[in-house]
Protein backbone atom coordinates (compact mmCIF):
# COMPACT_ATOMS: atom_id res chain seq x y z
CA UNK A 1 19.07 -2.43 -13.38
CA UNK A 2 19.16 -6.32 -14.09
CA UNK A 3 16.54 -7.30 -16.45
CA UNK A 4 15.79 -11.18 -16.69
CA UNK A 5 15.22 -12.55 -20.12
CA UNK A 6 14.04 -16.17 -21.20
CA UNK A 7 16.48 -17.96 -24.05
CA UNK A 8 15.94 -21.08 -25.68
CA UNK A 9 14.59 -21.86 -22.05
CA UNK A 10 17.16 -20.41 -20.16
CA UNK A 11 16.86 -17.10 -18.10
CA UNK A 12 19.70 -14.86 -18.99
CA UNK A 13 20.46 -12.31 -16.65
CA UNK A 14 21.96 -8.76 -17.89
CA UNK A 15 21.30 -4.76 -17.36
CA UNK A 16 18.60 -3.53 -19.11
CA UNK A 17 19.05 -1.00 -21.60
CA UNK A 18 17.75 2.91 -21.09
CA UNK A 19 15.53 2.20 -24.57
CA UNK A 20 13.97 -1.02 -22.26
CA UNK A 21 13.51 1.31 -19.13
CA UNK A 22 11.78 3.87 -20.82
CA UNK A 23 9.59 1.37 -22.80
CA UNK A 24 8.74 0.10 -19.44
CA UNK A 25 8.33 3.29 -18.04
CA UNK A 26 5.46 3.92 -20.67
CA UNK A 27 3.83 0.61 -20.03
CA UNK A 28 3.27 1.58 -16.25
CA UNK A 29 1.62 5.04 -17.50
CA UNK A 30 -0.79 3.39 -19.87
CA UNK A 31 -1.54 1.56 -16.86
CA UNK A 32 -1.75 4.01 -14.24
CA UNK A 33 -4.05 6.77 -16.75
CA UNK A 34 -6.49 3.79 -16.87
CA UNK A 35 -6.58 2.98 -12.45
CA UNK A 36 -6.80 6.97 -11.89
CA UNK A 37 -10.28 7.07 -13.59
CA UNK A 38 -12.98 7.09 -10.93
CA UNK A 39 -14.07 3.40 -9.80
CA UNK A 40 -18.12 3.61 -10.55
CA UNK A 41 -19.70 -0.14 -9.40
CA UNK A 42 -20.25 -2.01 -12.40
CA UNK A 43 -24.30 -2.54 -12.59
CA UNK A 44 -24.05 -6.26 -13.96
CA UNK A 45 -21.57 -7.13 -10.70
CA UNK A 46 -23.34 -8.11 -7.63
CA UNK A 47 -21.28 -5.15 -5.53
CA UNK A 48 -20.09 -5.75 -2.02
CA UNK A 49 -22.46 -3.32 -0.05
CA UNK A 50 -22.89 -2.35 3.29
CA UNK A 51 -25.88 -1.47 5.23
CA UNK A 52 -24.69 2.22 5.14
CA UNK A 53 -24.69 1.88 1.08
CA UNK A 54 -20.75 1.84 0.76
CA UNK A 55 -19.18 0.39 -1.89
CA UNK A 56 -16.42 -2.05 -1.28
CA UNK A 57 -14.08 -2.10 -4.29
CA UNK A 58 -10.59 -2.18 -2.82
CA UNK A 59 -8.90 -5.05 -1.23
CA UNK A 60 -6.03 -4.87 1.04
CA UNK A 61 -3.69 -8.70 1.12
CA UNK A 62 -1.31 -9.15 3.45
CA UNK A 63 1.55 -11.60 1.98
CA UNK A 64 3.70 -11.89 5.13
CA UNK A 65 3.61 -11.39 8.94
CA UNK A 66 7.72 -10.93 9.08
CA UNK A 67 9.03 -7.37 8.70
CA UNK A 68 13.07 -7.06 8.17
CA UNK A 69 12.42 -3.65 10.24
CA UNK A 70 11.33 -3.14 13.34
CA UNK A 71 9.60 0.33 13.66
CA UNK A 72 9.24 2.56 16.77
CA UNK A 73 5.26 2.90 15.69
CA UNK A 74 5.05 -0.32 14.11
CA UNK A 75 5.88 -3.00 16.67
CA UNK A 76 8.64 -4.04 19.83
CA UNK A 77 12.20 -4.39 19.01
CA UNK A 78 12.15 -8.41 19.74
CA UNK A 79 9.21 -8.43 16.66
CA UNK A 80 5.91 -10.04 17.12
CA UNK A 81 4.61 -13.82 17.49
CA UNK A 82 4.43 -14.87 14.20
CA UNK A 83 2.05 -17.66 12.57
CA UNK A 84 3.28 -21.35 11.39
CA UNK A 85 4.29 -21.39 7.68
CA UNK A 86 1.59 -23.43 7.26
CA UNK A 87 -1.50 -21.20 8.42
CA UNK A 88 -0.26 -18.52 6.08
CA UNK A 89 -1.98 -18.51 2.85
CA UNK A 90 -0.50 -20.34 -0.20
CA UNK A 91 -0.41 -18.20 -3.67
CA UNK A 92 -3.07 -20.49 -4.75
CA UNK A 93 -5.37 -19.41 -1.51
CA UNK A 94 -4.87 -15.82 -2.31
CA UNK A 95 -5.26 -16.16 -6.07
CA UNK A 96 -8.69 -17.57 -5.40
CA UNK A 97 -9.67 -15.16 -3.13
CA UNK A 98 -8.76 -12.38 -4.96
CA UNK A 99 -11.05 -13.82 -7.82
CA UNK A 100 -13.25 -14.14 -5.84
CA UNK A 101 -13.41 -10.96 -4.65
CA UNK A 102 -13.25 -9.77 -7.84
CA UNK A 103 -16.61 -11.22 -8.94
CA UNK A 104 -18.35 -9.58 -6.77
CA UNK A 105 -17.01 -5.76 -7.99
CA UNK A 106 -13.33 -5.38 -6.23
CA UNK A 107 -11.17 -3.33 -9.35
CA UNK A 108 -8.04 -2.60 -7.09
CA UNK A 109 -5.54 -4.80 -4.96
CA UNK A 110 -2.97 -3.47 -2.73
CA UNK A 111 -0.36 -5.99 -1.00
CA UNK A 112 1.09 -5.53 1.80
CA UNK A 113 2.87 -6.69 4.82
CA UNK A 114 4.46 -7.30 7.29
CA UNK A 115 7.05 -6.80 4.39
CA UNK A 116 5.53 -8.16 0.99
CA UNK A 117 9.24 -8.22 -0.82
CA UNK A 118 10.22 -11.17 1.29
CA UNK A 119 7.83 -13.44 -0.17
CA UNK A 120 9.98 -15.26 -2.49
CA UNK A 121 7.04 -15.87 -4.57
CA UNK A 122 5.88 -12.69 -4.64
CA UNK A 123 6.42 -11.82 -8.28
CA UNK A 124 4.67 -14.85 -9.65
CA UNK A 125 1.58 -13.54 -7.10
CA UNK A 126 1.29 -9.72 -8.71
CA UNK A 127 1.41 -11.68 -12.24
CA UNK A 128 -1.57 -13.90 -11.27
CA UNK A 129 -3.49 -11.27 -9.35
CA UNK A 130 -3.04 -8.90 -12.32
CA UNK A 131 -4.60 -11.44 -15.28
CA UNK A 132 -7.70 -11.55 -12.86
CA UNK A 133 -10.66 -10.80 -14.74
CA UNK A 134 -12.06 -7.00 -13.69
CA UNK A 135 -8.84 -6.22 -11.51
CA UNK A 136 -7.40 -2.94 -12.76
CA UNK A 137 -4.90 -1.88 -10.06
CA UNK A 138 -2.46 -4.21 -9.00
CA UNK A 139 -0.52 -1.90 -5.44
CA UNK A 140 2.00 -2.58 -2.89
CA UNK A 141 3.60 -0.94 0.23
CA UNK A 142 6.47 -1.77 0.85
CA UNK A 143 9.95 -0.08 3.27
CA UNK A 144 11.84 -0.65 0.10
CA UNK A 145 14.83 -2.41 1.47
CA UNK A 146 14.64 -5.90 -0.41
CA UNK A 147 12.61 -3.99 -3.43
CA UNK A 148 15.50 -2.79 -6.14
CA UNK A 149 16.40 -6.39 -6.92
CA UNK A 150 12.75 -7.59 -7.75
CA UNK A 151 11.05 -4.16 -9.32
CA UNK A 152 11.50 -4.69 -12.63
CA UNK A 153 10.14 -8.16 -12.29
CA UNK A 154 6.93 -7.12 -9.99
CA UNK A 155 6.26 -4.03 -12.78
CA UNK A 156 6.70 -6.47 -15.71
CA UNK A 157 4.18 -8.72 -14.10
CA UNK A 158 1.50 -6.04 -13.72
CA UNK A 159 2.55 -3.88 -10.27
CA UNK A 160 1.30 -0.64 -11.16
CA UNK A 161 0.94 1.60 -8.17
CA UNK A 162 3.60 1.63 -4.84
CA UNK A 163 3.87 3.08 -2.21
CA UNK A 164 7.64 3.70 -0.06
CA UNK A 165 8.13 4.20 3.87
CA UNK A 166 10.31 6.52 4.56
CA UNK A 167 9.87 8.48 7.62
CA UNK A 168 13.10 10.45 7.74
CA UNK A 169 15.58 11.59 5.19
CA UNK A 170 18.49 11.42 8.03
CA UNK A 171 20.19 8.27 8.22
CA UNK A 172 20.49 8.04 11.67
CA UNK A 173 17.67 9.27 12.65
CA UNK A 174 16.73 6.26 10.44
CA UNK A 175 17.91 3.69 12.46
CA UNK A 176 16.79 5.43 15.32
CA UNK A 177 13.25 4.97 14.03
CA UNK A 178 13.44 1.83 12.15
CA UNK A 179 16.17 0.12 14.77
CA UNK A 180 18.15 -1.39 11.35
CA UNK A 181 20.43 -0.01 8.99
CA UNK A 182 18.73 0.16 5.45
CA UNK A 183 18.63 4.10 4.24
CA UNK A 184 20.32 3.74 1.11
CA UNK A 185 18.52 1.11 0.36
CA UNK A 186 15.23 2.40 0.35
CA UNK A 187 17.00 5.62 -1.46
CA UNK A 188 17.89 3.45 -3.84
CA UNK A 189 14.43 1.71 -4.57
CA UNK A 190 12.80 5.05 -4.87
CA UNK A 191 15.12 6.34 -7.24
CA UNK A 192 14.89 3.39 -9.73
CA UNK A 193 10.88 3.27 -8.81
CA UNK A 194 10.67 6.82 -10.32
CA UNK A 195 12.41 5.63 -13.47
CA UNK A 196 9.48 3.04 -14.10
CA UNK A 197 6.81 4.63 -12.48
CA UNK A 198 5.17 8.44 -13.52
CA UNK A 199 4.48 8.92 -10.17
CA UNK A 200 5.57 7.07 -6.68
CA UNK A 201 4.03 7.98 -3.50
CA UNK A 202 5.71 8.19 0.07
CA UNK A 203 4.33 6.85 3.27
CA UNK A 204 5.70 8.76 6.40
CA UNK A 205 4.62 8.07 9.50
CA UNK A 206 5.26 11.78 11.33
CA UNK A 207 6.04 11.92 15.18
CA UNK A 208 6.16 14.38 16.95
CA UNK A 209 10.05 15.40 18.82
CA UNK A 210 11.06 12.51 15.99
CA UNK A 211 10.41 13.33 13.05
CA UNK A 212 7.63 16.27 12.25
CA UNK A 213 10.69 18.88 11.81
CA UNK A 214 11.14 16.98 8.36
CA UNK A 215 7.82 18.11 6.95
CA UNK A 216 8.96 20.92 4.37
CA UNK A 217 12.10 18.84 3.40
CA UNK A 218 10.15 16.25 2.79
CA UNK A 219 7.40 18.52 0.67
CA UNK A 220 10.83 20.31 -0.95
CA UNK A 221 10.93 16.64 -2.79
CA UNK A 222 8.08 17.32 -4.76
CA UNK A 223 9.83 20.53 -6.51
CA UNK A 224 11.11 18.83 -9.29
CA UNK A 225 9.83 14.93 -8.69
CA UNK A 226 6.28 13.42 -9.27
CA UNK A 227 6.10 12.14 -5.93
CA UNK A 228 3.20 11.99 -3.86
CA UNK A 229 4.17 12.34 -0.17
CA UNK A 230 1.63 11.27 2.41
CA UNK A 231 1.63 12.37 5.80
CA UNK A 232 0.08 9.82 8.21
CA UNK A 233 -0.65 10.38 11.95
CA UNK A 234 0.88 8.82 14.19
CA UNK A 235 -2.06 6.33 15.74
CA UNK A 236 -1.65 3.28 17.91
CA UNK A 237 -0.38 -0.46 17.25
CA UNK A 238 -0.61 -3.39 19.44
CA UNK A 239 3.25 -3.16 20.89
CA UNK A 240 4.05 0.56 19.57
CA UNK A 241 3.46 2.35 23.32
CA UNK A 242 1.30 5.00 21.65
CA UNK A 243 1.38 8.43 23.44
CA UNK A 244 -1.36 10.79 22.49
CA UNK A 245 1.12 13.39 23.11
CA UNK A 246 3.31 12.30 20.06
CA UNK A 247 0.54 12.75 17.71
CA UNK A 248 0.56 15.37 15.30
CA UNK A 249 -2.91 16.17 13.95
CA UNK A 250 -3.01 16.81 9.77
CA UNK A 251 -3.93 20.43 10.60
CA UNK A 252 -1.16 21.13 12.89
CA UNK A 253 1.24 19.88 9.88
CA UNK A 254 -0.19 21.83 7.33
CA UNK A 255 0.00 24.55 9.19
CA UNK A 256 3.76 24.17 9.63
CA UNK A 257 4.18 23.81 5.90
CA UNK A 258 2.06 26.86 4.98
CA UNK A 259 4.67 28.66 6.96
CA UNK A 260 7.56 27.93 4.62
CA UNK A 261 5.96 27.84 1.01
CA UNK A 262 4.63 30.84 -0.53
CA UNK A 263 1.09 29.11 -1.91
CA UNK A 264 -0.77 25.91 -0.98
CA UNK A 265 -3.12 24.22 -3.42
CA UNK A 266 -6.12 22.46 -1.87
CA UNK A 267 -6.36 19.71 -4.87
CA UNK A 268 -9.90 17.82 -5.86
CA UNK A 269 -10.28 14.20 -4.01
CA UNK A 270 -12.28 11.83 -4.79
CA UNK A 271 -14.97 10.28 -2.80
CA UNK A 272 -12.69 7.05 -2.10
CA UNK A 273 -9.54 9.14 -0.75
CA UNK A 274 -7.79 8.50 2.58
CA UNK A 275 -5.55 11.57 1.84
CA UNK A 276 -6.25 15.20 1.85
CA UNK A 277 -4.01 16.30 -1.39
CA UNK A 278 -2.61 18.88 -1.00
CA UNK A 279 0.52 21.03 -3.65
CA UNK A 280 2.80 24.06 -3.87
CA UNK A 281 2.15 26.19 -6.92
CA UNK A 282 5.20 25.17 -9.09
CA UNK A 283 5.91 22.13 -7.50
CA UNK A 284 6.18 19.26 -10.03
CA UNK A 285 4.66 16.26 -7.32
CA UNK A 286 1.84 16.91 -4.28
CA UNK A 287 1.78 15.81 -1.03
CA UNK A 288 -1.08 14.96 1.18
CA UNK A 289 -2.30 13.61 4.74
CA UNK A 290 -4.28 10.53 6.22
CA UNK A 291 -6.04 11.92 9.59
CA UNK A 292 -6.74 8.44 10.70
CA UNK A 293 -6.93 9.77 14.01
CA UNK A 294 -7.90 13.94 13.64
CA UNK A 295 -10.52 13.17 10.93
CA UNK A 296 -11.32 9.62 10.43
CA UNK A 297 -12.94 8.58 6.58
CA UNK A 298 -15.00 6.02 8.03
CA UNK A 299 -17.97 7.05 6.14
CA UNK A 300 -16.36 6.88 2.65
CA UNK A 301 -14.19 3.32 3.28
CA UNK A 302 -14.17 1.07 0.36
CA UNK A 303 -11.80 -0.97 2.24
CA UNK A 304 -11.37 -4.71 2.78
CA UNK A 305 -8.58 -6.33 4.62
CA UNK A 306 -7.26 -9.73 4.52
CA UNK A 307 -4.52 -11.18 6.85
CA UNK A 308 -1.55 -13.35 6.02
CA UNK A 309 -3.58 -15.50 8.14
CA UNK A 310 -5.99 -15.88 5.71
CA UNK A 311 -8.52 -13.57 8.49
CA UNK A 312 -11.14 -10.86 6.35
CA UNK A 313 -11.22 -7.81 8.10
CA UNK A 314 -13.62 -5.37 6.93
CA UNK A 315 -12.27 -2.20 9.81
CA UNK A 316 -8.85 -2.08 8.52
CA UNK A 317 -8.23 -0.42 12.00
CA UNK A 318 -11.26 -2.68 14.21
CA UNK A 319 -9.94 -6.33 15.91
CA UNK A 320 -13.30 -8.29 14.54
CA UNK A 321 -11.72 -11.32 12.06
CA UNK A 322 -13.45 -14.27 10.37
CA UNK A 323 -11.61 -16.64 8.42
CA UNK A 324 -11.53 -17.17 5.43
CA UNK A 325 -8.57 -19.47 5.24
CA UNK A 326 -10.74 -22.27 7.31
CA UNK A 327 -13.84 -22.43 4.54
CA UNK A 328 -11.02 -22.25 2.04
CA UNK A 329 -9.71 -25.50 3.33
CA UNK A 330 -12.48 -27.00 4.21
CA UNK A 331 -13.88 -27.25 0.72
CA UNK A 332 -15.84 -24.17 0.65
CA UNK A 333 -17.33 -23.14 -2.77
CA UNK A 334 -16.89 -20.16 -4.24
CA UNK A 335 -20.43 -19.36 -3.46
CA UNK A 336 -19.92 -20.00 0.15
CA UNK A 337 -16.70 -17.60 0.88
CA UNK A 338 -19.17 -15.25 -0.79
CA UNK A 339 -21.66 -15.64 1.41
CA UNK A 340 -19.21 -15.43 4.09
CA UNK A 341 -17.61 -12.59 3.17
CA UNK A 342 -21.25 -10.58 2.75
CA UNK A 343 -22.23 -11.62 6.50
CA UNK A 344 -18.96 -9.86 8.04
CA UNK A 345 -20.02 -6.91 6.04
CA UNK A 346 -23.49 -6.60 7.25
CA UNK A 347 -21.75 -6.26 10.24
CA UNK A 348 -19.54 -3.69 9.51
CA UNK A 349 -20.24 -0.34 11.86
CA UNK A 350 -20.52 2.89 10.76
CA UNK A 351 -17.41 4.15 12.11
């Protein structure tokens, strides 16, 4: 790994040592021990609250529209109309926001995409996000194919938590899936994620006739590895064709892995959780599923979304968008994109 240090105002490039890995590799558990608490609202923040009384403490950011994949379930093979340079928000715009945000009781960030790594200012943007006052988890998805070369820059600046797509552990069937060649690449970015991080978790996307014969391989990873493998069901996308029949409900999956491992351990989840945790007796890691579509957790979402675009979405799944972006640049006080912000969630359904 290439660590980046700053000499008599120079940056000097070089590979970091095992002593500086490992040093690192503590920093991020420090980190993580004090995001896994429980978040409870802090009484002298003005929370963001729903009419149905839920608590909105996590913040989902989009950084980028452009993906350098182009996913079966994710979108078409020619990619998707993308948004001027210039509508997207600046660092600044999200910075503020975040803050923002922040102030009135959001504790965790996750960034995401399209692909967040191809932001080229993306590591400056984790740094920023992760001095703001009352933010304690600074998270990002990502397909790991641009990540290796920038990790050890986004953990130094305060990434804590990540999350890795990886649908299949067969490289073609990778490329079937993803239409580009990248496997390695993502191999690669888990393996040096797990040397900073105590525990990395795995997004995969299961299909059925595509991918759902992978389940106890994929749950096999966990023997000896603190990962945290998340099954998510297949669900539908503006441009993905979604067929009902392809979708593999969390029950049907568990089922399948119950089959091939001795015990299952139901493990405790917290009020917040989109996954249903789940390990084998032994196994070092856990895995887990998100029944977005078998068993939705509308009625426990803490979730807020914003777009590249600069749009607040408060259904991450629902197509109802105000934006944010507008007051921003239209002078808007803080106080305003507050009041903003509270309106769309008054109006935020049940389910």
């Amino acid at each position: 790994m290439r660590k980046v240090f700053h000499f008599l105002g120079c940056k000097v490039t070089r590979f970091a040592t095992r002593q500086e890995l490992s040093s690192l590799k503590a920093q991020r558990l420090r980190q993580e021990i004090a995001v896994n608490d429980v978040t409870v609202p802090d009484q002298n923040i003005a929370s963001l609250v729903d009419i149905y009384g839920r608590h909105h403490t996590y913040l989902r950011i989009s950084l980028a529209e452009k993906c350098n994949l182009r996913c079966t379930y994710c979108m078409p093979e020619e990619g998707v109309p993308l948004s001027p340079s210039h509508n997207l928000l600046s660092a600044d715009e999200i910075v503020r926001l975040a803050t923002i945000f922040a102030a009135n009781g959001v504790t965790k960030i996750r960034l995401t995409g399209g692909e967040p790594t191809l932001r080229k200012d993306i590591v400056d943007i984790v740094g920023r996000l992760a001095s703001i006052p009352g933010i304690r988890q600074v998270g990002m998805t990502t397909n790991g194919i641009a990540l290796r070369q920038k990790l050890e820059a986004l953990a130094s600046a305060g990434l804590n938590k990540l999350n890795i797509s990886l649908d299949t552990l067969n490289e073609a069937k990778y490329m079937i899936i993803t239409r580009r060649n990248g496997f390695n690449k993502v191999m690669r970015s888990i393996e040096l994620a797990e040397s900073i991080f105590d525990q990395v978790k795995i997004n995969n996307v299961v299909i059925r006739g595509i991918n759902d014969e992978e389940l106890t391989n994929f749950v096999s990873l966990t023997e000896f590895r603190n990962l945290d493998v998340r099954f998510i069901e297949y669900m539908p996308f503006s441009g993905n064709k979604f067929e009902v029949r392809k979708m593999v409900p969390y029950k049907e999956m568990l089922k399948a892995i119950d089959k091939k491992f001795p015990v299952i351990i139901k493990l405790k989840d917290l009020p917040s959780d989109t996954s249903k945790a789940y390990s084998v007796q032994g196994f070092r890691g856990k895995f887990g599923f998100i029944s977005s579509m078998s068993e939705h957790f509308c009625a426990s979402c803490s979730r807020l979304r914003i777009t590249a675009d600069g749009n607040l979405k408060v259904c991450l799944h629902g197509n109802s968008e105000v934006s944010l972006r507008d007051a921003l640049r239209a002078g808007a006080s803080d106080k305003r994109i507050e009041a903003i912000v509270r309106d769309a969630l008054s109006r935020k359904k049940k389910q």
